[in-house]
Protein backbone atom coordinates (compact mmCIF):
# COMPACT_ATOMS: atom_id res chain seq x y z
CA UNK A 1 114.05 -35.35 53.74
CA UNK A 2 113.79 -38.89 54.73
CA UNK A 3 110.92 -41.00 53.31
CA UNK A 4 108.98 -44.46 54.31
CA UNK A 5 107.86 -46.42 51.91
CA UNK A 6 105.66 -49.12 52.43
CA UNK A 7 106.13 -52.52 51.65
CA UNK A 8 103.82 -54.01 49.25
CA UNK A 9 101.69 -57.01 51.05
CA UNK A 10 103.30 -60.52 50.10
CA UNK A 11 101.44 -62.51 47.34
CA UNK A 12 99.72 -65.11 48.84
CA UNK A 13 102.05 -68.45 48.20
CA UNK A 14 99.84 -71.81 46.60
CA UNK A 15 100.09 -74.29 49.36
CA UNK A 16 101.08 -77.76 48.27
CA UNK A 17 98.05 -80.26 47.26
CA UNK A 18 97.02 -82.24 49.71
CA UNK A 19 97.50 -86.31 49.52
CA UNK A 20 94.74 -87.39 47.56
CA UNK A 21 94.35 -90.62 49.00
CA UNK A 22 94.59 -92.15 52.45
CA UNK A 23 96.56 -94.58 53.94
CA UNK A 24 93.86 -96.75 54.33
CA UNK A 25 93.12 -96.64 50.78
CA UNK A 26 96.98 -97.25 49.92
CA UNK A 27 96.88 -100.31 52.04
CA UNK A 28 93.48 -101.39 50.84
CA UNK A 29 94.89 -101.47 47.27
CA UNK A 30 98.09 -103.01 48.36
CA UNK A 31 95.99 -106.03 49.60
CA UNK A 32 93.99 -106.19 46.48
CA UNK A 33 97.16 -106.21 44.51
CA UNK A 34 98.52 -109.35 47.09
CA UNK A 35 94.85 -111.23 46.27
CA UNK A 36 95.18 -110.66 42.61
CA UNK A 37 98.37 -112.26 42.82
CA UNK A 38 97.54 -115.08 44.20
CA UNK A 39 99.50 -114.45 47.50
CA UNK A 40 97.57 -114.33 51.29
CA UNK A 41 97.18 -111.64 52.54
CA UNK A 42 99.12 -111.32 56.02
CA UNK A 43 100.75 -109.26 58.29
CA UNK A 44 104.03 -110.56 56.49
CA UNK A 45 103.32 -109.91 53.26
CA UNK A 46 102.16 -106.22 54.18
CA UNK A 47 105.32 -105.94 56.10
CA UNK A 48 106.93 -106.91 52.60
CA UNK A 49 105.06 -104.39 50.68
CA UNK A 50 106.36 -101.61 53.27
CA UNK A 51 104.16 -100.90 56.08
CA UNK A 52 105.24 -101.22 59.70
CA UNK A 53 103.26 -103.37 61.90
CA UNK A 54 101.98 -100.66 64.13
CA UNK A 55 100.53 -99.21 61.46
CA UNK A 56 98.97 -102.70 59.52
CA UNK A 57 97.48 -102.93 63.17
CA UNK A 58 95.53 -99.46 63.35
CA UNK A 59 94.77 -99.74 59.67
CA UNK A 60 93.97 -102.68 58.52
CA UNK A 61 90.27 -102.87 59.56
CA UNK A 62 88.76 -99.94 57.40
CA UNK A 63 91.35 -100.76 54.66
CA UNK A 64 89.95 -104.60 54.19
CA UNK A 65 86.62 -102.97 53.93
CA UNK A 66 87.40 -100.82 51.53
CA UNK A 67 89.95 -103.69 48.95
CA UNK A 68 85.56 -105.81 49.74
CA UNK A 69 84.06 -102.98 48.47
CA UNK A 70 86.14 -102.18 45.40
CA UNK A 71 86.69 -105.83 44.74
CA UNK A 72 82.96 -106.47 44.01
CA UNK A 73 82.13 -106.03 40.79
CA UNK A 74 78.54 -105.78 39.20
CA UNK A 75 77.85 -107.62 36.40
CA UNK A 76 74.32 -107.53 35.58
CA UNK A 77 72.89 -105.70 32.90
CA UNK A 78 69.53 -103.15 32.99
């Protein structure tokens, strides 16, 4: 007598973990690390640190806001 078993269901595999953190927020703390260096921060100097100028172009915008807005610092006290 011939006999079908089924085959179990497949456990469900973990998909990988998302990036945590944008590009713009890679590029953002690239320029912070330039300023803290004491270098300008240019299109040459982000072409240095990696990033094709394509992508510096699209970028760059949103990612010099965000290097302002974690640059600032508050220092006064309650």
């Amino acid at each position: 007598m011939i006999r079908f078993q089924r085959i179990p269901d497949p456990t469900p595999v973990p998909q990988p973990s998302r990036c945590i953190r944008s590009l713009q927020e890679r590029m953002a703390d690239d320029m912070r690390e330039l300023a803290f260096a004491g270098r300008n921060v240019s299109l040459e100097t982000l072409v240095e640190c990696g990033w094709t100028v394509d992508t510096i172009k699209r970028l760059a915008p949103e990612a010099r806001e965000i290097a302002r807005r974690k640059a600032v610092t508050q220092t006064a006290r309650n």
